[in-house]
N, C-alpha and C. Protein backbone atom coordinates (compact mmCIF):
# COMPACT_ATOMS: atom_id res chain seq x y z
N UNK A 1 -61.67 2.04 3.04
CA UNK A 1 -62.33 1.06 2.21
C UNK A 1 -61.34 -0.06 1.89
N UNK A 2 -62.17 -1.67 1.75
CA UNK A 2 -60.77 -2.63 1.44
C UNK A 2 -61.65 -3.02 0.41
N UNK A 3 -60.62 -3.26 -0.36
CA UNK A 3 -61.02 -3.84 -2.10
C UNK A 3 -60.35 -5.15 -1.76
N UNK A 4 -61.36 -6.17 -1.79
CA UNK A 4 -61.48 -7.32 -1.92
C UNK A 4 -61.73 -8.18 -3.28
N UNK A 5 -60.64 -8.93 -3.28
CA UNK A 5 -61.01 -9.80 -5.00
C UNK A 5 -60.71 -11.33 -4.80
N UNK A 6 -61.12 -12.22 -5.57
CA UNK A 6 -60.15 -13.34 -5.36
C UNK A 6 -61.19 -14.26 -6.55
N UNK A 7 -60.91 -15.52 -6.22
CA UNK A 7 -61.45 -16.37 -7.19
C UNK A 7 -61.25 -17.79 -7.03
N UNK A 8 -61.84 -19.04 -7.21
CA UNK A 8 -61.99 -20.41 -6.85
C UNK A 8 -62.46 -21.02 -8.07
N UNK A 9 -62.43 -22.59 -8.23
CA UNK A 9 -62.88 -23.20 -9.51
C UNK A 9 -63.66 -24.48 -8.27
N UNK A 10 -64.87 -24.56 -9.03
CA UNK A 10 -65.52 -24.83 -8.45
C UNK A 10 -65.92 -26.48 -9.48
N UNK A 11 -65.90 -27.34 -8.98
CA UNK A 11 -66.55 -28.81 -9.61
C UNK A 11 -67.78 -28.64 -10.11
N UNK A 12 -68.40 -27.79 -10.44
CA UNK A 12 -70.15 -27.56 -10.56
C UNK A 12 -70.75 -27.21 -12.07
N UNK A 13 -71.47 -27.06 -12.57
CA UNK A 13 -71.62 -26.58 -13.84
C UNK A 13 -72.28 -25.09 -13.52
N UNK A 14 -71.88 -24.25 -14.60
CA UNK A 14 -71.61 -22.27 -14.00
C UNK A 14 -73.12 -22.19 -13.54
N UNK A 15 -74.00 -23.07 -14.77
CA UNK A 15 -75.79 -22.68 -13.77
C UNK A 15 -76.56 -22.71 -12.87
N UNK A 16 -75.60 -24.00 -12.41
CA UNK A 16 -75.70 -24.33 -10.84
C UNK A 16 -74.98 -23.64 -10.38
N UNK A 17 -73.74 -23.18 -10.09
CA UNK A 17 -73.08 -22.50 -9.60
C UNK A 17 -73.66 -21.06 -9.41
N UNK A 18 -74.23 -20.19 -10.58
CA UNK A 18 -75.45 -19.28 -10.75
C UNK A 18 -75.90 -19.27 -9.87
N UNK A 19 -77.34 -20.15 -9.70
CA UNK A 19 -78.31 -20.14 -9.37
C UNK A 19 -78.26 -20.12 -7.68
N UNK A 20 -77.04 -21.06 -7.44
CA UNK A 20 -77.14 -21.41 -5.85
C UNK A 20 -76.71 -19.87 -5.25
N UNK A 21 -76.18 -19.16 -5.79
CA UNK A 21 -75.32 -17.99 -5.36
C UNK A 21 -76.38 -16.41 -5.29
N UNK A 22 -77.04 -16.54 -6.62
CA UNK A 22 -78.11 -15.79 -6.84
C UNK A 22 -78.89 -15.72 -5.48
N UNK A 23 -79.46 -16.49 -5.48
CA UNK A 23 -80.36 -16.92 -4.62
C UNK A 23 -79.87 -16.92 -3.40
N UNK A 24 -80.18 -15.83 -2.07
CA UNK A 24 -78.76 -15.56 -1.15
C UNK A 24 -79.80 -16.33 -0.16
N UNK A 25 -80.66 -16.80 -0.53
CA UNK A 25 -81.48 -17.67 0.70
C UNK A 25 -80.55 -18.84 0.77
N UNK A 26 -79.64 -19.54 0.40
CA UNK A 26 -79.23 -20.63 0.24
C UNK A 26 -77.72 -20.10 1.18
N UNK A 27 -77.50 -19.12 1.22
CA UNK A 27 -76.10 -18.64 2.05
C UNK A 27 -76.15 -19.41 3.51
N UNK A 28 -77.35 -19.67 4.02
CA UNK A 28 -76.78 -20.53 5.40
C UNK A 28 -76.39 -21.66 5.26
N UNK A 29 -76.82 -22.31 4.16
CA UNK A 29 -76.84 -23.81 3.74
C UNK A 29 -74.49 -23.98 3.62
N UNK A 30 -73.83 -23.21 3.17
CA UNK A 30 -72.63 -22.81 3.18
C UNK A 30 -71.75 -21.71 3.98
N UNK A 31 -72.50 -20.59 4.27
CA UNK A 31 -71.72 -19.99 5.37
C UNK A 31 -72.18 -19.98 6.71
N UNK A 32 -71.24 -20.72 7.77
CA UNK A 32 -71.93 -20.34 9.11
C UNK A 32 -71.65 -19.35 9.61
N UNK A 33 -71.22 -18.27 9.18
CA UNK A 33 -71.64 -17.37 9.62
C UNK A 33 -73.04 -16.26 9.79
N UNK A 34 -73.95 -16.77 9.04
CA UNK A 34 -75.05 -16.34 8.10
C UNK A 34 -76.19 -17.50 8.80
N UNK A 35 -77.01 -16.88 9.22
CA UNK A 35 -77.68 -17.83 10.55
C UNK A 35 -79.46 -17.78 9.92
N UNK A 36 -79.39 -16.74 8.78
CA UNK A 36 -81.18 -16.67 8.66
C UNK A 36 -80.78 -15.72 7.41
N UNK A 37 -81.94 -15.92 5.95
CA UNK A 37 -81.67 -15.04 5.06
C UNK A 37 -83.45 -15.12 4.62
N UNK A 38 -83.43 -14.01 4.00
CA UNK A 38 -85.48 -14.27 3.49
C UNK A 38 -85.46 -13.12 2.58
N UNK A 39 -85.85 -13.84 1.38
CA UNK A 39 -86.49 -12.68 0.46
C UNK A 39 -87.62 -11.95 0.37
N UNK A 40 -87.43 -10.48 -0.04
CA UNK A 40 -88.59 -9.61 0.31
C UNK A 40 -89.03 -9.76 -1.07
N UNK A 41 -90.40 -9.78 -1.12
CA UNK A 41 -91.07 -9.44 -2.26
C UNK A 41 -91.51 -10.68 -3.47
N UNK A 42 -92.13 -10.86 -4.06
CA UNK A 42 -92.46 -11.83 -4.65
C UNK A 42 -91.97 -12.04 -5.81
N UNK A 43 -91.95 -12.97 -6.78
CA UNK A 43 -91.29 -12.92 -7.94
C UNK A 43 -90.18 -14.06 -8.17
N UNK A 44 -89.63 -13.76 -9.52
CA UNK A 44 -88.45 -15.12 -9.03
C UNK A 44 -87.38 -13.98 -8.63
N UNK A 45 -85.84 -14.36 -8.16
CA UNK A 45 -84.92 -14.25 -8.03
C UNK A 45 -84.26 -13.58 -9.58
N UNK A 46 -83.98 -11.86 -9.35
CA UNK A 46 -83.21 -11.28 -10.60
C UNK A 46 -82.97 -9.98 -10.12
N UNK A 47 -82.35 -8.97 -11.21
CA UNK A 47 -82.45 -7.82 -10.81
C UNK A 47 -83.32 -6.92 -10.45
N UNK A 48 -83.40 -6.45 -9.16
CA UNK A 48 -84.26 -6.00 -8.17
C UNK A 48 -84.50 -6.18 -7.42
N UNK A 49 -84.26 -7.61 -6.96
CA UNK A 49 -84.66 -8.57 -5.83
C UNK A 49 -83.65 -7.78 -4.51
N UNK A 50 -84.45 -8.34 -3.35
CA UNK A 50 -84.22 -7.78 -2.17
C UNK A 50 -84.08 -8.64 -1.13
N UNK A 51 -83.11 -8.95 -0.44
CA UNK A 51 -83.03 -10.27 0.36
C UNK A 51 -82.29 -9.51 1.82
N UNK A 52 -82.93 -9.62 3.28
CA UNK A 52 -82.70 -9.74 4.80
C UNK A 52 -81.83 -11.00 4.87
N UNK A 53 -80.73 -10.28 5.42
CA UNK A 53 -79.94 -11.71 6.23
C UNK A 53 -79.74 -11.00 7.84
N UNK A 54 -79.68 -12.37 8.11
CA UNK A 54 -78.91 -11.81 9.80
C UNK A 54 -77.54 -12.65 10.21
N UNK A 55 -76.72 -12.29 10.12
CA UNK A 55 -75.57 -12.63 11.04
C UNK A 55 -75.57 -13.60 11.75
N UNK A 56 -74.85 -14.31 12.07
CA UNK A 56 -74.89 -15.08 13.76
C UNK A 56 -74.12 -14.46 14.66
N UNK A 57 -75.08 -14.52 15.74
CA UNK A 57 -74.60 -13.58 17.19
C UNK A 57 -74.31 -12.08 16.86
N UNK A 58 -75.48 -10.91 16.08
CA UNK A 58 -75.30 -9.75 15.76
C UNK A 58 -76.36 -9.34 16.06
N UNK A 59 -77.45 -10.02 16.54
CA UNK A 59 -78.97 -9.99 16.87
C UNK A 59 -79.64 -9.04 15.87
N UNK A 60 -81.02 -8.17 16.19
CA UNK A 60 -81.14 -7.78 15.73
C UNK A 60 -80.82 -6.04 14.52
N UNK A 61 -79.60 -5.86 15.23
CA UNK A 61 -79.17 -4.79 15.01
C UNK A 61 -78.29 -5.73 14.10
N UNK A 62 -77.91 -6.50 13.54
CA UNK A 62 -76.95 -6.69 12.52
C UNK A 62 -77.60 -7.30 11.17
N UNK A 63 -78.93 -7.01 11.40
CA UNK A 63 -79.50 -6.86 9.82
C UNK A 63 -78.90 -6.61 8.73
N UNK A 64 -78.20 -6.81 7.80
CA UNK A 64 -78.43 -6.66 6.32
C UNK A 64 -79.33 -7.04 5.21
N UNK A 65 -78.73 -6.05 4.68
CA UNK A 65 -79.83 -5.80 3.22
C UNK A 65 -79.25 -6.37 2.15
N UNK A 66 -79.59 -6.93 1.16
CA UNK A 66 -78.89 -7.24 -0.02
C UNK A 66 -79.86 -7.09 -1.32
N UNK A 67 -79.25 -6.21 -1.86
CA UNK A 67 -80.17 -5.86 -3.17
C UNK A 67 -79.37 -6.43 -4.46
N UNK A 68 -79.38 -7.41 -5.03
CA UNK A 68 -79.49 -7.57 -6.63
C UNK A 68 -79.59 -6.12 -7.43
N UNK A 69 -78.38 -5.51 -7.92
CA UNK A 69 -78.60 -4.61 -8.83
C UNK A 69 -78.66 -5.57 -10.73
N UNK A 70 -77.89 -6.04 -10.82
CA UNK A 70 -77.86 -6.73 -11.82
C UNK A 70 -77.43 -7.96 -11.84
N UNK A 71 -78.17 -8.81 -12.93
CA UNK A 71 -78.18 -10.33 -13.02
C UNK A 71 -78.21 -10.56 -13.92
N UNK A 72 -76.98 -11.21 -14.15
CA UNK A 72 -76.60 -11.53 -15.78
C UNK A 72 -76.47 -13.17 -16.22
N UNK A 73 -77.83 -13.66 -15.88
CA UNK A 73 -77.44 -15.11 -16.03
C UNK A 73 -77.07 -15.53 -16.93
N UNK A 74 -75.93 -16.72 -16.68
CA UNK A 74 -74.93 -17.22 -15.95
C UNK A 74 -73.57 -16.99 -15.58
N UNK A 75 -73.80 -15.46 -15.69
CA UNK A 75 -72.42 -14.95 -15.97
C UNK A 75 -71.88 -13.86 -14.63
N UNK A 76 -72.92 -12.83 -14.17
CA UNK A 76 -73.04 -11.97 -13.70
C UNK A 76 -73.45 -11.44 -12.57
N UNK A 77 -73.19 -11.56 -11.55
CA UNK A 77 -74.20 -10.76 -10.53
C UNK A 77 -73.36 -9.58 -9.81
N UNK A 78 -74.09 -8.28 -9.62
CA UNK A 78 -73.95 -6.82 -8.94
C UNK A 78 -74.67 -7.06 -7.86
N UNK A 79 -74.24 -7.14 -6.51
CA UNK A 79 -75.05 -6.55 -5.52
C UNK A 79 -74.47 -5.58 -4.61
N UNK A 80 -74.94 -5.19 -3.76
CA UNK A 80 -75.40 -4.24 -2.55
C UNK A 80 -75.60 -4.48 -1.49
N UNK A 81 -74.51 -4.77 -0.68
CA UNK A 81 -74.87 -5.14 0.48
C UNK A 81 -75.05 -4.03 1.62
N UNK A 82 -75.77 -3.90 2.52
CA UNK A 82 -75.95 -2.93 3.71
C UNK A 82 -76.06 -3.17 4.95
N UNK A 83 -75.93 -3.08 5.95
CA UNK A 83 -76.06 -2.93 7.18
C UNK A 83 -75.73 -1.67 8.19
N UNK A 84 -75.99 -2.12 9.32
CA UNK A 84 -75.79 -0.84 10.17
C UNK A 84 -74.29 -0.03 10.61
N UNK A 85 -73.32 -1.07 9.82
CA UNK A 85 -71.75 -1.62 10.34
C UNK A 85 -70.53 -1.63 9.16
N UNK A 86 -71.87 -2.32 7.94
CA UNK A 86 -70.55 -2.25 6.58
C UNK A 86 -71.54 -1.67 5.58
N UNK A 87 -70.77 -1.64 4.23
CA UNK A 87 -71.76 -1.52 2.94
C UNK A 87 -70.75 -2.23 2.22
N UNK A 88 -71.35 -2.82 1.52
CA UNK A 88 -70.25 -3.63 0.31
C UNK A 88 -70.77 -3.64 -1.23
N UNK A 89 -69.97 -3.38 -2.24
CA UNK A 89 -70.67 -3.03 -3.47
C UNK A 89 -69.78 -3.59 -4.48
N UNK A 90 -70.02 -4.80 -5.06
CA UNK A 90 -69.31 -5.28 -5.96
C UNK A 90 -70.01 -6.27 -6.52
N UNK A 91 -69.49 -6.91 -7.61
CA UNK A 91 -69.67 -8.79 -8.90
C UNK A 91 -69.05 -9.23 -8.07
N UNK A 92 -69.63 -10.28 -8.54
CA UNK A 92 -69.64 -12.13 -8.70
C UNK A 92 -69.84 -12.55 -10.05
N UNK A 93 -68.78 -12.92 -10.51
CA UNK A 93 -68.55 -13.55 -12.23
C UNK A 93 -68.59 -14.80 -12.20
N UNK A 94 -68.53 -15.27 -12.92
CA UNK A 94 -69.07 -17.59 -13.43
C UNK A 94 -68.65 -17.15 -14.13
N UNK A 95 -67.45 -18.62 -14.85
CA UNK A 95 -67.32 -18.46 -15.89
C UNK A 95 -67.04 -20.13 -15.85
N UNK A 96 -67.62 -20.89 -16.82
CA UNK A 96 -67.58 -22.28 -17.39
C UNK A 96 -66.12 -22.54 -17.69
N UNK A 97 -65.46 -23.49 -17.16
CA UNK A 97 -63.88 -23.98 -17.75
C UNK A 97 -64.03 -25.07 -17.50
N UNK A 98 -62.70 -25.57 -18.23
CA UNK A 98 -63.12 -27.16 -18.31
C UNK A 98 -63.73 -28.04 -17.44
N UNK A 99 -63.21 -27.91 -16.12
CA UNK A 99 -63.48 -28.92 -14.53
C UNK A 99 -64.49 -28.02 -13.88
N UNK A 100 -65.42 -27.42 -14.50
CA UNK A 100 -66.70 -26.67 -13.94
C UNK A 100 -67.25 -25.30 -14.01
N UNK A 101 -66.56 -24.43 -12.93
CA UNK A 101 -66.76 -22.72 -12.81
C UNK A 101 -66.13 -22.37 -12.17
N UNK A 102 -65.23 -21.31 -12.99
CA UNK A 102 -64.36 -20.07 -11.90
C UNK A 102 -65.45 -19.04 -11.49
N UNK A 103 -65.86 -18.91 -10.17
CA UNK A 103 -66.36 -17.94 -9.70
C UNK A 103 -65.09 -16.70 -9.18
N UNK A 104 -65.21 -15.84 -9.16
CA UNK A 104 -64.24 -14.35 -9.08
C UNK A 104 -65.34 -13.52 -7.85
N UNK A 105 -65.14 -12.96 -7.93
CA UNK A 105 -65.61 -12.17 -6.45
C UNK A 105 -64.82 -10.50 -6.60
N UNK A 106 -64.86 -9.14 -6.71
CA UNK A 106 -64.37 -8.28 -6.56
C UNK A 106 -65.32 -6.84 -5.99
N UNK A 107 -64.81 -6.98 -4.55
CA UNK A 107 -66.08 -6.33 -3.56
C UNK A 107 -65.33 -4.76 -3.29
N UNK A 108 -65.78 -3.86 -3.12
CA UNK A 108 -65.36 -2.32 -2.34
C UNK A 108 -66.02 -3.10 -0.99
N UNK A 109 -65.58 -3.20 0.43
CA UNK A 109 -66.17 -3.15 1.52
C UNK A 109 -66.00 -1.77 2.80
N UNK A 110 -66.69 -1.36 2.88
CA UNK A 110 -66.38 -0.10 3.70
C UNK A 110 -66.91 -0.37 5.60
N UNK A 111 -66.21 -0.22 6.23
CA UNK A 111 -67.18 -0.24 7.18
C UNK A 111 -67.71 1.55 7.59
N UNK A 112 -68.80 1.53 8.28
CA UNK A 112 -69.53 2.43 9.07
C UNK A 112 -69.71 2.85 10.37
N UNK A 113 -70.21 4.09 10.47
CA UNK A 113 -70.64 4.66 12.44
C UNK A 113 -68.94 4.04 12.53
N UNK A 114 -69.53 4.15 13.68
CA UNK A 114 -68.18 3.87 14.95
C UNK A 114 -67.53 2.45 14.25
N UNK A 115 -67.82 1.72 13.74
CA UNK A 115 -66.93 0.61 13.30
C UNK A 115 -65.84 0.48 12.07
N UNK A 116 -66.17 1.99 11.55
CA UNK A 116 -65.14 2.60 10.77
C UNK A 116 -63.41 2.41 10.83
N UNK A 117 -63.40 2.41 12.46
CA UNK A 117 -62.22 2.68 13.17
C UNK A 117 -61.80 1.69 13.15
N UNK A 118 -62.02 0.81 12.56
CA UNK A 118 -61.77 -1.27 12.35
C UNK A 118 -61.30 -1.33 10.99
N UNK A 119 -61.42 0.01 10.11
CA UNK A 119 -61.34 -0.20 8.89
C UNK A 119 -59.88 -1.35 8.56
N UNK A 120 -58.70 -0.60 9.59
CA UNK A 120 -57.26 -1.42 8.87
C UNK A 120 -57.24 -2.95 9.04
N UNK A 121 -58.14 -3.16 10.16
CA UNK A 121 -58.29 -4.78 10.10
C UNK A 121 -59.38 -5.30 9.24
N UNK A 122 -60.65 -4.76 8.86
CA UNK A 122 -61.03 -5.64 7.86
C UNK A 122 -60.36 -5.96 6.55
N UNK A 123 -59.30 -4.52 6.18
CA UNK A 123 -58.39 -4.58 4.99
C UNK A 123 -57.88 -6.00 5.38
N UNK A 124 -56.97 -6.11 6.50
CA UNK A 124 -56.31 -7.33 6.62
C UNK A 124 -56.92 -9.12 6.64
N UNK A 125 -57.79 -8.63 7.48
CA UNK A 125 -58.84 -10.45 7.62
C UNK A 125 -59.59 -10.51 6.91
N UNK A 126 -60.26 -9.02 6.03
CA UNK A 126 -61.45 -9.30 4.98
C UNK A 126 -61.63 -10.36 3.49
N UNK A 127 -60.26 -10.07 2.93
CA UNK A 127 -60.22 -10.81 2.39
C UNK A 127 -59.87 -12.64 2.68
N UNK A 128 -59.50 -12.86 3.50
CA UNK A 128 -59.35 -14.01 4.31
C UNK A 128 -60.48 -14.68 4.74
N UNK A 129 -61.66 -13.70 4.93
CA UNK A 129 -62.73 -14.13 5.55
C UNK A 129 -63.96 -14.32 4.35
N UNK A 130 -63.45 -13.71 3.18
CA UNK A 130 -64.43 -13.60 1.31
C UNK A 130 -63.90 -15.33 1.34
N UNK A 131 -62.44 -15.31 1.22
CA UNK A 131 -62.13 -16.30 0.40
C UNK A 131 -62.90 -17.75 1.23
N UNK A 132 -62.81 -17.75 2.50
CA UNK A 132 -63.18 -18.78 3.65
C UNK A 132 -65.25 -19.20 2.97
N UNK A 133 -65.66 -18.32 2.81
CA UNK A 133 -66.64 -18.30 2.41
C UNK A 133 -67.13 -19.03 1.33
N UNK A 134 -65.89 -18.26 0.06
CA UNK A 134 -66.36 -18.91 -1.35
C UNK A 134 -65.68 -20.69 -1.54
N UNK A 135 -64.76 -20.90 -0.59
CA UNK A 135 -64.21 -22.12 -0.39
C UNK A 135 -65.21 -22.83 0.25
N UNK A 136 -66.32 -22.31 1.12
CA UNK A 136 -66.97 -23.45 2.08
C UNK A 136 -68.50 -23.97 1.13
N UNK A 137 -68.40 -22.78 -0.13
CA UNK A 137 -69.69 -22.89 -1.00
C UNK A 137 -69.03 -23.98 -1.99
N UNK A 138 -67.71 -24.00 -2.26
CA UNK A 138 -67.28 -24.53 -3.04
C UNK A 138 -67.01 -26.32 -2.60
N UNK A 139 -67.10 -26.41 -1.47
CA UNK A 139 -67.30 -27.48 -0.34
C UNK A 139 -68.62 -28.09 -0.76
N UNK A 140 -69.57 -27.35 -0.50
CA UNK A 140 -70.96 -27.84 0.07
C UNK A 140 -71.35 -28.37 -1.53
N UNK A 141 -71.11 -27.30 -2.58
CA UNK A 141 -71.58 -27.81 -3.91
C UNK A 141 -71.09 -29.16 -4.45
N UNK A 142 -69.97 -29.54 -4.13
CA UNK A 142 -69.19 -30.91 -4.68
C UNK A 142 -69.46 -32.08 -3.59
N UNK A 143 -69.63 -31.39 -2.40
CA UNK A 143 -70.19 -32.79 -1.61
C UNK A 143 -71.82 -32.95 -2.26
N UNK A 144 -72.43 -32.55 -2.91
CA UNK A 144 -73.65 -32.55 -3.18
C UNK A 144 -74.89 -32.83 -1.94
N UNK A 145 -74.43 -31.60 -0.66
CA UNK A 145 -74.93 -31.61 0.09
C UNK A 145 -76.05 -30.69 -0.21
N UNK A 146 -76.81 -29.96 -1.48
CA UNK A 146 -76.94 -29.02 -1.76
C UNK A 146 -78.99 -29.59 -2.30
């Protein structure tokens, strides 16, 4: 398992910052790695919610799941991530400071099946590859490409 943490300050105000993050339909709009996301089920966006992403270039076998366990707006989010390959189980914190929002990030990522055996390198690039992420959201929100 690699325990992943880190954290960014983001130009944004924490509700926007919230909301865009909550809402994992908005993940292609900032990560290219993340090629298609769709929420299951009707309702707004909170705890319970259930959101399909797919990967780019993982086809259909690289489905994940992402479940919202808890949502603590504007402060909070628990999710659950799943697939056939990893599981990841950790927050996402906001917190309002002067020049916008520190978002924090602190994930357990495990991989699975046969890709287990990858575990010592996701320890090594995983976090490299969180932080690449929360930097490119932190991009897209201040260009107000959003």
């Amino acid at each position: 398992m690699a325990h992943i943490r880190g954290d960014v300050t983001i130009a944004a105000p924490v509700e926007e910052v919230f909301d865009l993050v909550a809402d994992e339909r908005n993940e292609p709009a900032y990560n290219p790695r993340i090629a298609h996301t769709e929420k299951i089920g009707d309702g707004p966006v909170g705890a319970g919610s259930r959101f399909v992403a797919r990967p780019r270039g993982t086809g259909a076998g690289g489905t994940m799941t992402v479940d919202v366990l808890e949502y603590d707006r504007p402060h909070r989010l628990h999710n659950l991530v799943r697939s056939s390959y990893m599981h990841v189980d950790g927050e996402v914190t906001f917190e309002a400071t002067g020049s916008g929002t520190r978002l924090r990030w602190d994930w357990d990522m495990r991989l699975v099946g046969p890709m287990r055996l990858l575990s010592p390198v996701l320890a090594l690039v995983g976090p490299r590859w969180e932080r690449r992420n929360w930097v490119d959201l932190k991009h897209h929100l201040e260009s107000g490409r959003h």
